[in-house]
N, C-alpha and C. Protein backbone atom coordinates (compact mmCIF):
# COMPACT_ATOMS: atom_id res chain seq x y z
N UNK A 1 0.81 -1.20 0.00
CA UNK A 1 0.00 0.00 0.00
C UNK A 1 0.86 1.26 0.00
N UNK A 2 1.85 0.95 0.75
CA UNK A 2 2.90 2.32 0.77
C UNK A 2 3.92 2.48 -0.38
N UNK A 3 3.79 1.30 -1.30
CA UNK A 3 4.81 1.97 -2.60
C UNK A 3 6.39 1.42 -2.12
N UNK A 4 6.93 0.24 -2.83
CA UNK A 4 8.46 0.01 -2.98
C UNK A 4 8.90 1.35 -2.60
N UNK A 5 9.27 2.26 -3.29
CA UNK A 5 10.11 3.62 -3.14
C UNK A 5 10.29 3.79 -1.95
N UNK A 6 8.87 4.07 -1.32
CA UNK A 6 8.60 4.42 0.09
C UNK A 6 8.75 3.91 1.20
N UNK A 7 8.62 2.08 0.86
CA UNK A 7 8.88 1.45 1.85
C UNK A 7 11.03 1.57 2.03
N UNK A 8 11.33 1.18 1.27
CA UNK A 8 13.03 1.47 1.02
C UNK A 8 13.16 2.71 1.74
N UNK A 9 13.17 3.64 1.52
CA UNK A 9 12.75 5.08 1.95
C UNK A 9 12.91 5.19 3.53
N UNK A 10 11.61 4.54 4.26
CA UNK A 10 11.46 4.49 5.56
C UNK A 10 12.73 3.12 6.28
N UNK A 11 12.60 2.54 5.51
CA UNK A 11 14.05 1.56 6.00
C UNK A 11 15.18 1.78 6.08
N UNK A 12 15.76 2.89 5.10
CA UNK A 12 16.99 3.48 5.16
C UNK A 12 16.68 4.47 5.74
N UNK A 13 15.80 5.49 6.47
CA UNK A 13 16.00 6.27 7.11
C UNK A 13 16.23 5.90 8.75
N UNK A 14 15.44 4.76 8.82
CA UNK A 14 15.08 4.26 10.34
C UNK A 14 16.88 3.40 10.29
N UNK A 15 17.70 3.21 9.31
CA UNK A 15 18.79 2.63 9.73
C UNK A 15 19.77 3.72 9.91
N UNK A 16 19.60 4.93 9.32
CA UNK A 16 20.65 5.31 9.28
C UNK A 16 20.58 6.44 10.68
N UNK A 17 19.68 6.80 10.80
CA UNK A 17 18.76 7.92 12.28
C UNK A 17 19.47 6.84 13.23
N UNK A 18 19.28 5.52 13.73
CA UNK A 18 19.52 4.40 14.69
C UNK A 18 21.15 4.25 14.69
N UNK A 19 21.39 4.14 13.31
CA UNK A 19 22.94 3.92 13.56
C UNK A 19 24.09 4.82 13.80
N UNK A 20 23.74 5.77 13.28
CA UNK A 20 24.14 7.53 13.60
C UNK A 20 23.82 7.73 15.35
N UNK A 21 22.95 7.60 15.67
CA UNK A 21 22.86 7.91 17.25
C UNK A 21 22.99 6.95 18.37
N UNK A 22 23.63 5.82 17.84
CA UNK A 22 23.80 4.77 19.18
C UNK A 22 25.26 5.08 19.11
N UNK A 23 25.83 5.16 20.71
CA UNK A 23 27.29 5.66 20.98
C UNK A 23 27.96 3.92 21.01
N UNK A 24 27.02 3.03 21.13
CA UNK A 24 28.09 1.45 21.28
C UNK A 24 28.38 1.24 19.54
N UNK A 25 29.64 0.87 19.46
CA UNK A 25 30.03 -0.04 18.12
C UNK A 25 29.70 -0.81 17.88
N UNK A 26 29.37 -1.89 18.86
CA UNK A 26 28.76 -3.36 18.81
C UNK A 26 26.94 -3.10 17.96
N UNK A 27 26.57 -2.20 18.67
CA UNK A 27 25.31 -1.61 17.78
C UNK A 27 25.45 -0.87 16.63
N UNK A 28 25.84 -0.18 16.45
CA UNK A 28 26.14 0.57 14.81
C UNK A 28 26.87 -0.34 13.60
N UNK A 29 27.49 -1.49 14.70
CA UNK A 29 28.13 -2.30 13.55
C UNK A 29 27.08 -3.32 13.20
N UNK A 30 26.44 -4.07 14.48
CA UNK A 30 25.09 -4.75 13.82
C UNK A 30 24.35 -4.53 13.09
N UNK A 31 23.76 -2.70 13.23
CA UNK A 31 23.05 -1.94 12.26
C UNK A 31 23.36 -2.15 10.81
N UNK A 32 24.78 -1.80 10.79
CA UNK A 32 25.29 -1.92 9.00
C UNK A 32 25.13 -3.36 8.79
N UNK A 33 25.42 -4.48 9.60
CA UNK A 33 25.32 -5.61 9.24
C UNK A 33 23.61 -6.03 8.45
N UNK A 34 22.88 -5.75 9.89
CA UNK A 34 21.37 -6.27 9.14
C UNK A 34 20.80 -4.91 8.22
N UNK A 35 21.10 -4.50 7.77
CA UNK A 35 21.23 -3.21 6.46
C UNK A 35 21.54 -4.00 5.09
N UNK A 36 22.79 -4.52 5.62
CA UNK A 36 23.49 -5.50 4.08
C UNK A 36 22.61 -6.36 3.79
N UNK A 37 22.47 -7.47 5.12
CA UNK A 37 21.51 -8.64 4.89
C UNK A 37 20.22 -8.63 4.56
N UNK A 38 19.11 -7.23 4.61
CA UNK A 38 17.82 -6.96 4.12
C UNK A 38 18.12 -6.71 2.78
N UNK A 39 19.08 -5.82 2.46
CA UNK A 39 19.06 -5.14 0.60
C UNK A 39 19.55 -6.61 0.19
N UNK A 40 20.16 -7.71 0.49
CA UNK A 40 20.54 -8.84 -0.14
C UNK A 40 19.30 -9.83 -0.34
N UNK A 41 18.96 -10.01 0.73
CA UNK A 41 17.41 -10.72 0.95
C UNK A 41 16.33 -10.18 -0.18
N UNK A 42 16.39 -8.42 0.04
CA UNK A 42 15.18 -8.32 -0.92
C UNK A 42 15.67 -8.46 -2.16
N UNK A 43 17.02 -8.12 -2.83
CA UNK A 43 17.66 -8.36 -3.98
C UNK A 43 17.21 -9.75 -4.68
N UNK A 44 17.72 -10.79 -4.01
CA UNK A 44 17.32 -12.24 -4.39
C UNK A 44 15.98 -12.56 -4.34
N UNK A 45 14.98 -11.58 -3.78
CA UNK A 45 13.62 -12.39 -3.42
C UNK A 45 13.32 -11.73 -4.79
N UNK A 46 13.89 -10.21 -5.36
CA UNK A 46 13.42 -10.38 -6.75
C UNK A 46 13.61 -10.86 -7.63
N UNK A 47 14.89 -11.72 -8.17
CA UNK A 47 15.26 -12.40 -9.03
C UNK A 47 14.35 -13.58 -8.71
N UNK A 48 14.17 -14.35 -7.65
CA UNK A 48 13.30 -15.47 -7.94
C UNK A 48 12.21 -15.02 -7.83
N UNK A 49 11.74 -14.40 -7.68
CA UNK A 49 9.86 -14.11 -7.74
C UNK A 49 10.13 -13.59 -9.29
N UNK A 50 10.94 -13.32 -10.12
CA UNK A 50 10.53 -13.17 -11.51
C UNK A 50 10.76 -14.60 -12.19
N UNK A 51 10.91 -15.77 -11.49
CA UNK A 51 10.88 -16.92 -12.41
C UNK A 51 9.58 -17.95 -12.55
N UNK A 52 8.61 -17.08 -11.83
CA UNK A 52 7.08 -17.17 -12.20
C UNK A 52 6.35 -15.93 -12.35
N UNK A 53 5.18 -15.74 -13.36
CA UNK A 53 4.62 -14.82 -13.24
C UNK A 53 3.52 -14.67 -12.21
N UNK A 54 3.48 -15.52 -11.41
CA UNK A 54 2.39 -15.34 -9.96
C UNK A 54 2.65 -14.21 -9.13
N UNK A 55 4.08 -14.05 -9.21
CA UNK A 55 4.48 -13.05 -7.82
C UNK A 55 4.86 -11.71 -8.65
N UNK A 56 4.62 -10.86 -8.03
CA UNK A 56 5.40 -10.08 -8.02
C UNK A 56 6.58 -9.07 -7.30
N UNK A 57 7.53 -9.25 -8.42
CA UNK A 57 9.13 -8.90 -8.04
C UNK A 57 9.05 -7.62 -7.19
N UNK A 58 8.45 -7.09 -7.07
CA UNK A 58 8.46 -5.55 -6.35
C UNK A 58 8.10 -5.85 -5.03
N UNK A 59 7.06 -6.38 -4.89
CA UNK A 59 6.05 -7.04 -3.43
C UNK A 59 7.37 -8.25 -2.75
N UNK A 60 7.85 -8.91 -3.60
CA UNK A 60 8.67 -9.97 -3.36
C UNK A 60 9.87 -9.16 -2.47
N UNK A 61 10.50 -8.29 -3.36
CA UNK A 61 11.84 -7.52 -2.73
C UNK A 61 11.22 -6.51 -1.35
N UNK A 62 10.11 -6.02 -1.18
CA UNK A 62 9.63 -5.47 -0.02
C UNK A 62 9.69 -6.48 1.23
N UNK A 63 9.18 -7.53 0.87
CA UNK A 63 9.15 -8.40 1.80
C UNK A 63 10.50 -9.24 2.56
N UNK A 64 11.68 -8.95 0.95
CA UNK A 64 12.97 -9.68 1.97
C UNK A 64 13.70 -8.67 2.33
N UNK A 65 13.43 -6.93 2.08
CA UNK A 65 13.54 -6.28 3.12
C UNK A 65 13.21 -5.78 4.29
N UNK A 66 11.50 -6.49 4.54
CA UNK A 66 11.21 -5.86 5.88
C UNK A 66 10.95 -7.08 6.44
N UNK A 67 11.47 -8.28 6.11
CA UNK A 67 11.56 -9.95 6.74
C UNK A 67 11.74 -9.44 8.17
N UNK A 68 12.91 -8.93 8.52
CA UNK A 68 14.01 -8.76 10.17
C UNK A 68 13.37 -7.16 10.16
N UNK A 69 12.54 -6.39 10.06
CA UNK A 69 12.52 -5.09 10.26
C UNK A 69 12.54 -5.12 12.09
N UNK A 70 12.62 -6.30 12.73
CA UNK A 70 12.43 -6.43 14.12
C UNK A 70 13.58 -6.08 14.64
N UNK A 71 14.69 -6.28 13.97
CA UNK A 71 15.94 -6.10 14.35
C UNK A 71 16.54 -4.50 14.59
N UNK A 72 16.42 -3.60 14.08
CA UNK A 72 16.74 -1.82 14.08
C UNK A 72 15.69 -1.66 15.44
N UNK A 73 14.25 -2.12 15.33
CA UNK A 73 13.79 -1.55 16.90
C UNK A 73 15.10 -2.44 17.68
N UNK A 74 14.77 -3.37 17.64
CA UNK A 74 16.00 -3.94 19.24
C UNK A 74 17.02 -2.96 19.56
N UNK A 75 17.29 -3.06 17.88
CA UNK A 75 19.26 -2.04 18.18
C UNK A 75 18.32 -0.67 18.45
N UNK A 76 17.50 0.01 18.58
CA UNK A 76 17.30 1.31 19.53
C UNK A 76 17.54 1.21 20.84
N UNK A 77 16.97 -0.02 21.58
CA UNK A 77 16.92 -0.26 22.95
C UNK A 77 18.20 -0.93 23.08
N UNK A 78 19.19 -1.06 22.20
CA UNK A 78 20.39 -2.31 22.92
C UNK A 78 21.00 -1.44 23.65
N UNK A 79 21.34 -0.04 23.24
CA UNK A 79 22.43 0.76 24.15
C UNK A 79 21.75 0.79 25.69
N UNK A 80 20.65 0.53 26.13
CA UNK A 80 19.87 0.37 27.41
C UNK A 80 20.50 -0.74 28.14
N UNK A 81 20.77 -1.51 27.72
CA UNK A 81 21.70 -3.00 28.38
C UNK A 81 22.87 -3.10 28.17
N UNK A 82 23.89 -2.53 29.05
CA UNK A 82 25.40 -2.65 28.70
C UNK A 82 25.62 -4.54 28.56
N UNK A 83 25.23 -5.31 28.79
CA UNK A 83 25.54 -6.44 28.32
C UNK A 83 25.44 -6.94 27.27
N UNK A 84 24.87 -6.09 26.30
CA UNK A 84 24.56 -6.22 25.28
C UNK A 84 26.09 -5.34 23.97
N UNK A 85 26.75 -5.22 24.80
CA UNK A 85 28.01 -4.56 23.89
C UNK A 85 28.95 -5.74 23.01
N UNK A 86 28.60 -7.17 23.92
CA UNK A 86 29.42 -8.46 23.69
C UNK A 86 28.91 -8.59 22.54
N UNK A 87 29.25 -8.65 20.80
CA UNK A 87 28.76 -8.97 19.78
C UNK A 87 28.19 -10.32 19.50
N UNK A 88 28.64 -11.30 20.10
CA UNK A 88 28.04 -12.41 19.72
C UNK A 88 26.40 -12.60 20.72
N UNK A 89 26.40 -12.02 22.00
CA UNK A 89 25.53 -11.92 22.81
C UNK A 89 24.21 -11.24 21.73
N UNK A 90 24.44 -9.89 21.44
CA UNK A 90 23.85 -9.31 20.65
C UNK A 90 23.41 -9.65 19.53
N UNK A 91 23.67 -10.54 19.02
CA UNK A 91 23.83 -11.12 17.57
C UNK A 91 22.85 -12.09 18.14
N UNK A 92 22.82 -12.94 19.07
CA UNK A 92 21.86 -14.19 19.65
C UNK A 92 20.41 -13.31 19.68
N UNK A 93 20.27 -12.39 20.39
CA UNK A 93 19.54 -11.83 20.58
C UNK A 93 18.44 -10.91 20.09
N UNK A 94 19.25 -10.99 18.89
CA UNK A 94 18.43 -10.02 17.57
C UNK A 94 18.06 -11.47 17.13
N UNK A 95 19.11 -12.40 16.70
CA UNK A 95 18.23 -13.43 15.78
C UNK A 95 17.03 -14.71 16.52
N UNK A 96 17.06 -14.45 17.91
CA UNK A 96 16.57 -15.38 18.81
C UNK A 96 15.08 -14.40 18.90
N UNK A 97 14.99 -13.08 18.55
CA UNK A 97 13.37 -12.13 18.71
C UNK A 97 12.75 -12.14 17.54
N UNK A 98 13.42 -11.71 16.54
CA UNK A 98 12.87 -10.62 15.45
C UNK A 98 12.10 -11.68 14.85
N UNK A 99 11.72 -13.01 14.62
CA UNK A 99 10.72 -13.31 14.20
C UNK A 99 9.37 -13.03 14.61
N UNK A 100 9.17 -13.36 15.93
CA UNK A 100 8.26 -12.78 16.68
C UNK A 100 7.73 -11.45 17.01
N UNK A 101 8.89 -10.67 17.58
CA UNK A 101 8.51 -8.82 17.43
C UNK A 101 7.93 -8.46 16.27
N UNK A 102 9.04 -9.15 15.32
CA UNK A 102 8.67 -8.57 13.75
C UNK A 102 7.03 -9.12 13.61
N UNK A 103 6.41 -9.96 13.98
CA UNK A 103 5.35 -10.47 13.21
C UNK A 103 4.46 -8.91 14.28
N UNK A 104 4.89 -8.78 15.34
CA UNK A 104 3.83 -8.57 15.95
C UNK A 104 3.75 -6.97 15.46
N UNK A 105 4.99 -5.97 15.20
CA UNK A 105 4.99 -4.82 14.70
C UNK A 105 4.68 -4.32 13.80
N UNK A 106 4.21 -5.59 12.67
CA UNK A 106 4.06 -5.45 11.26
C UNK A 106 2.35 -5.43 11.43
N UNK A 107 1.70 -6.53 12.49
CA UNK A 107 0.16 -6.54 13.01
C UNK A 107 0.03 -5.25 13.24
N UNK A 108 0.58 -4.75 14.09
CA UNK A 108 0.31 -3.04 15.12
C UNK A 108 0.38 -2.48 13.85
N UNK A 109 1.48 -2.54 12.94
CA UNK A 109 0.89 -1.30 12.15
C UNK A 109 0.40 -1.53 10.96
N UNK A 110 -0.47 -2.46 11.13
CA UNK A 110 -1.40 -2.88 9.44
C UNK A 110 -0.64 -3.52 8.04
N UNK A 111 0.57 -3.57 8.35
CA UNK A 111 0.77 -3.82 6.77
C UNK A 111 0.32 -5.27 6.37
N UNK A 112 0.18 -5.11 5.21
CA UNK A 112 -0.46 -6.43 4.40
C UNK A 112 0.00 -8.11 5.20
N UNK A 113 -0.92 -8.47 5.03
CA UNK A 113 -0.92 -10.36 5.59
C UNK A 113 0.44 -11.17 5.21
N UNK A 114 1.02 -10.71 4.09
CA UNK A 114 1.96 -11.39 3.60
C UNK A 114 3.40 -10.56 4.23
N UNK A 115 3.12 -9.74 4.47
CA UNK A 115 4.39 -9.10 5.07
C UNK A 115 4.59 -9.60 6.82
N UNK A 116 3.62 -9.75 7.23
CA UNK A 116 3.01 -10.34 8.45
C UNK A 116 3.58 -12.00 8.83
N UNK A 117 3.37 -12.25 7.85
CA UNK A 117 3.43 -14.10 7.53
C UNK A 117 5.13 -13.96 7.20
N UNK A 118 5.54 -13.44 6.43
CA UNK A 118 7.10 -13.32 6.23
C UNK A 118 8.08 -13.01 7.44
N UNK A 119 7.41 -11.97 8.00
CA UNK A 119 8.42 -11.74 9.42
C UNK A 119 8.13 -12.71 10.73
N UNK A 120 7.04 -13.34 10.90
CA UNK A 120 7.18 -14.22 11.85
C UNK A 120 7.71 -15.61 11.46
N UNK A 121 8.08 -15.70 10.11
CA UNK A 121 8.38 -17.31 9.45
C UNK A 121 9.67 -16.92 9.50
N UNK A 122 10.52 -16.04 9.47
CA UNK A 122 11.93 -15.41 9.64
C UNK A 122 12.90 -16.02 9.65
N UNK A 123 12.68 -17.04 10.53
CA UNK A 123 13.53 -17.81 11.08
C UNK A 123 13.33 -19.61 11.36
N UNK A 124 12.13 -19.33 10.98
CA UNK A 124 11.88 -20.98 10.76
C UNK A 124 11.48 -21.81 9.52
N UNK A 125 12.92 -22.07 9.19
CA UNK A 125 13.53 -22.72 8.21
C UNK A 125 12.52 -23.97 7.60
N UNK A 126 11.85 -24.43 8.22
CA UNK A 126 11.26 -25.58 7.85
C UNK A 126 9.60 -25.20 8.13
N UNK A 127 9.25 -23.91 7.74
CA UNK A 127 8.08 -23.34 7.54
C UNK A 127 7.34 -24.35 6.50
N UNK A 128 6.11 -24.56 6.61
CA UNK A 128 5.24 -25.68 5.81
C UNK A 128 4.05 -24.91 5.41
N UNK A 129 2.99 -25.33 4.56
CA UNK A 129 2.09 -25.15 4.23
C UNK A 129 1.60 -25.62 2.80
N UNK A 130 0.02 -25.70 3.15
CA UNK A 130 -0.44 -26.21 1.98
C UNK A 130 -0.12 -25.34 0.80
N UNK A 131 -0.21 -25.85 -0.77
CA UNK A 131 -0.48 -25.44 -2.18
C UNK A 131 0.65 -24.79 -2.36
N UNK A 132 0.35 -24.18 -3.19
CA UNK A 132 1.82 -23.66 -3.97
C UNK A 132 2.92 -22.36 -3.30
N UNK A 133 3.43 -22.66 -4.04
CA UNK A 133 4.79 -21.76 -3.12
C UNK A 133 4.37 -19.99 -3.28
N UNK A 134 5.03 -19.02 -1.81
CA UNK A 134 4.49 -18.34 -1.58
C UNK A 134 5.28 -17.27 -1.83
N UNK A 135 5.30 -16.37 -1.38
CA UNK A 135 6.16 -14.99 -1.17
C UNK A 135 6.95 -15.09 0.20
N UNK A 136 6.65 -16.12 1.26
CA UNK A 136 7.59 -16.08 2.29
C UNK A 136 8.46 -17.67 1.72
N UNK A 137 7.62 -18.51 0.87
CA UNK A 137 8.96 -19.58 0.58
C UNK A 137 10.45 -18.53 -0.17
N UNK A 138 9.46 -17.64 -1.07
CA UNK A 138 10.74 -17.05 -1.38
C UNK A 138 11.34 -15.84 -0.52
N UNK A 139 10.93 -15.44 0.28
CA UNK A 139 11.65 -14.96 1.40
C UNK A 139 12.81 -15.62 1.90
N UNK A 140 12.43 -17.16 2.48
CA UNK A 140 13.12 -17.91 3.48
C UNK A 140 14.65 -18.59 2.51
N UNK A 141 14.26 -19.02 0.89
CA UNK A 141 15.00 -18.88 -0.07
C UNK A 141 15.97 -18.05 -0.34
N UNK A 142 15.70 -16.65 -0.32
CA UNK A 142 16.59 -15.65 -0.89
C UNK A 142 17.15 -15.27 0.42
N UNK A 143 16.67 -15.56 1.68
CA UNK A 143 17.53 -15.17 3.56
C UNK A 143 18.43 -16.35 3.29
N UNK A 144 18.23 -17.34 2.94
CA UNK A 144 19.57 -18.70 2.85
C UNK A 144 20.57 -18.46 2.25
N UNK A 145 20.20 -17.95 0.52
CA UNK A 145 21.53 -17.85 -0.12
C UNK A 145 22.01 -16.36 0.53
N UNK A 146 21.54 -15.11 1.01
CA UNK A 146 22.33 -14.12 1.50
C UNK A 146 22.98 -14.66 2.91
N UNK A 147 22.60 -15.63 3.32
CA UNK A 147 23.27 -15.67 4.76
C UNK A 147 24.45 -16.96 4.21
N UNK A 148 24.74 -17.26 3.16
CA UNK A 148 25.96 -18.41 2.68
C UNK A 148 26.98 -18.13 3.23
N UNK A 149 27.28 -16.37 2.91
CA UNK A 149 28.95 -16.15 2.84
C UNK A 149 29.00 -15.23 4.51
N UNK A 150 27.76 -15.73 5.40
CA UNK A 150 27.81 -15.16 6.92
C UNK A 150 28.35 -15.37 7.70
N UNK A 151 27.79 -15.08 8.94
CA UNK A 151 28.83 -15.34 10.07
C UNK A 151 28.11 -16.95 11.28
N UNK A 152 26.97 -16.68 10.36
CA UNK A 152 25.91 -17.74 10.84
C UNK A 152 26.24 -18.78 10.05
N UNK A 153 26.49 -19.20 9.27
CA UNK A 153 26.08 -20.12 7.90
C UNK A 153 26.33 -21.27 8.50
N UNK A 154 27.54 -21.94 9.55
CA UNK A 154 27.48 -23.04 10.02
C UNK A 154 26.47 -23.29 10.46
N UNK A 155 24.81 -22.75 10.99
CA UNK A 155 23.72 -22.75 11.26
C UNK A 155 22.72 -23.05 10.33
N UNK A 156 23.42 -22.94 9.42
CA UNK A 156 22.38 -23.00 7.86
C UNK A 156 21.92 -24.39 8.05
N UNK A 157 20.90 -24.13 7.67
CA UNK A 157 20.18 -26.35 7.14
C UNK A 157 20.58 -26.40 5.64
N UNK A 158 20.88 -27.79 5.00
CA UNK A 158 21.27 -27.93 3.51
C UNK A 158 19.83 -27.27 3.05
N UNK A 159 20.13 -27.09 1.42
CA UNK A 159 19.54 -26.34 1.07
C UNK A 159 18.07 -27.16 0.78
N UNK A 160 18.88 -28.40 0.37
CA UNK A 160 17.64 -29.56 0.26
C UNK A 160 16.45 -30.16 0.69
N UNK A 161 17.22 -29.56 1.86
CA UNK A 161 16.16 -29.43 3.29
C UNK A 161 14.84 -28.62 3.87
N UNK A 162 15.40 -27.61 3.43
CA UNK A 162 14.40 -26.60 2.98
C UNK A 162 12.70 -26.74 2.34
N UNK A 163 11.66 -26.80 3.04
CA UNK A 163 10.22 -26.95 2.45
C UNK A 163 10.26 -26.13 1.25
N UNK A 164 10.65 -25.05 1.47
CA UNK A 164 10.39 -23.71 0.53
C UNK A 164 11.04 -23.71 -0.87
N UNK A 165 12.35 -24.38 -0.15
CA UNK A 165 13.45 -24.37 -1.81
C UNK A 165 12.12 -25.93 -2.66
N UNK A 166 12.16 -26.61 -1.94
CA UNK A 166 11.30 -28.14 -2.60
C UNK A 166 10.41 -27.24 -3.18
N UNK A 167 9.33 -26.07 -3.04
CA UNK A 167 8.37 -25.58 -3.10
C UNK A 167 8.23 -25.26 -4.28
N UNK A 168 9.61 -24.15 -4.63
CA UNK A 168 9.76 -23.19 -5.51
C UNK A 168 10.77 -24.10 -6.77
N UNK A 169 10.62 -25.45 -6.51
CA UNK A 169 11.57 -26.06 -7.25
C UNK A 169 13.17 -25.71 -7.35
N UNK A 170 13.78 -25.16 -6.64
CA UNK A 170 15.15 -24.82 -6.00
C UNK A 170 16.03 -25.53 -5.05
N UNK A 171 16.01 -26.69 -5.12
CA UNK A 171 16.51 -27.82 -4.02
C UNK A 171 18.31 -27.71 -4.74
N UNK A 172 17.98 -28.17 -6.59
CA UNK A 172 19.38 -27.63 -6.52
C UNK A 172 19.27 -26.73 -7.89
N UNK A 173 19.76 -25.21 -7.43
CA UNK A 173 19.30 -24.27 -8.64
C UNK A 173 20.15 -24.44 -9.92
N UNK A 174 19.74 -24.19 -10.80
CA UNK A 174 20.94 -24.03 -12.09
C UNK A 174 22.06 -23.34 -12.08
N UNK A 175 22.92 -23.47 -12.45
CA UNK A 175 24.61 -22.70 -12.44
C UNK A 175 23.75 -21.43 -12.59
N UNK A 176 22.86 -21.21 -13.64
CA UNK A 176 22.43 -19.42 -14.30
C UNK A 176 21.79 -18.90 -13.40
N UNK A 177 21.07 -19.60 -12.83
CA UNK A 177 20.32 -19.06 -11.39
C UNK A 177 21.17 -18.76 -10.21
N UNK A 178 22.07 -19.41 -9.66
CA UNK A 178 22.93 -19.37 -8.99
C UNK A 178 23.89 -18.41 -9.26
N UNK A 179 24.37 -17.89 -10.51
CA UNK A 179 25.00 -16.60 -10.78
C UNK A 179 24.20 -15.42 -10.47
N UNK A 180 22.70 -15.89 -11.10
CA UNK A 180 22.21 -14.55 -11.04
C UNK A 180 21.89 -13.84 -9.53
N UNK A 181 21.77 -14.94 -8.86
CA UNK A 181 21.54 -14.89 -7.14
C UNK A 181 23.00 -14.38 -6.68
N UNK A 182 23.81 -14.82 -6.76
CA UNK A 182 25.08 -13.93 -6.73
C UNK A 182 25.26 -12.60 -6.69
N UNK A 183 25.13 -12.41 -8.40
CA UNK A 183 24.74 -10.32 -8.49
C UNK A 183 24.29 -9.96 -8.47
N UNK A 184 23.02 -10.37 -8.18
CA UNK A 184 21.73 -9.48 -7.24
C UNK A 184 22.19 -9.02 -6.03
N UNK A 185 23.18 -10.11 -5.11
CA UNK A 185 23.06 -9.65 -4.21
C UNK A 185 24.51 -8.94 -3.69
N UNK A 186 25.29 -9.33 -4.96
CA UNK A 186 26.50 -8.15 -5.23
C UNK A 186 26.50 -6.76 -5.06
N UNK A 187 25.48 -6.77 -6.53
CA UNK A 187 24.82 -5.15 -6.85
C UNK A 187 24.07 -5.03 -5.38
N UNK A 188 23.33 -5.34 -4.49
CA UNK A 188 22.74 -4.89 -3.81
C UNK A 188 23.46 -4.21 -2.71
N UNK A 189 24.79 -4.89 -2.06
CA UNK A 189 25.55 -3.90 -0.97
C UNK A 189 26.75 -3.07 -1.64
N UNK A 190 26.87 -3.19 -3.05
CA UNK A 190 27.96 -2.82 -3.69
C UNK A 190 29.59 -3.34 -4.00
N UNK A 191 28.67 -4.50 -4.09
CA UNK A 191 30.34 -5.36 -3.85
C UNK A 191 31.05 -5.53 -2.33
């Protein structure tokens, strides 16, 4: 309802207002971190939502950027908990909420069902459901291949494993697909 442009718009402003005014490093550096990992997420959710014409690529890339939008509220409140300066502590802690916050912030403020359904599935990899594949299979799809070259990835489940990749027919993608998932999400933090 609010327009790609706009939604991008309010995401880079709410990162850069948050990361500009928290005095801990451990927070401003998380900030830039889940910054990279949303423009990568939504990058790839548009390349595969254009390999059917059901979805659309615009709605698709909104959604694998505001997947973790749970994560920038936390980092407002992290400078409130000096225990929270330990990066790996912090890092547990953003990825151990934001499915949940996120589902519930996206309810509070109305946005569409599917944006709703994407941020509370966030993190659970082995998300199911009936009929055909959705806008959060390709969410949970395009959060896998951006989180490959992470700091998480020993956490990763094979890809095979995945309901969503089986879904979208992606268990094992083509070399061309697999490039193109690459510089999507190249072009997306700038190399």
């Amino acid at each position: 309802r609010l327009g790609a442009d706009r939604i991008y718009d309010l995401a880079a402003q709410c990162v850069l207002r948050e990361s500009l005014r928290s005095p801990s490093t451990a927070v401003r550096s998380r900030m830039q971190k889940w910054w990279r990992h949303a423009m990568k997420v939504s990058a790839i959710s548009r390349v595969l939502a254009r390999m059917s014409e059901r979805f659309d690529p615009d709605h698709a890339a909104t959604i694998g950027l505001l997947h973790s939008i749970a994560e920038p509220v936390m980092l407002f409140h992290a400078d409130r908990h000096p225990d929270l300066e330990d990066a790996t502590l912090l890092e547990n802690v953003m990825f151990g909420n934001r499915a949940e916050l996120g589902r519930i912030l996206m309810s509070f403020w109305g946005l569409p069902r599917t944006l709703v359904q994407a941020a509370g599935a966030s993190t659970s990899w082995q998300y199911q459901h009936a009929g055909e594949a959705d806008y959060v299979d390709i969410m949970l799809v395009a959060q896998w291949h951006a989180a490959i070259g992470g700091d998480r990835r020993h956490l990763l489940p094979q890809l095979d494993t995945l309901p969503a990749a089986e879904k979208l027919g992606l268990v094992n993608p083509s070399p061309k697909l697999s490039l193109k998932i690459v510089e999507a999400a190249n072009n997306a933090v700038g190399r």
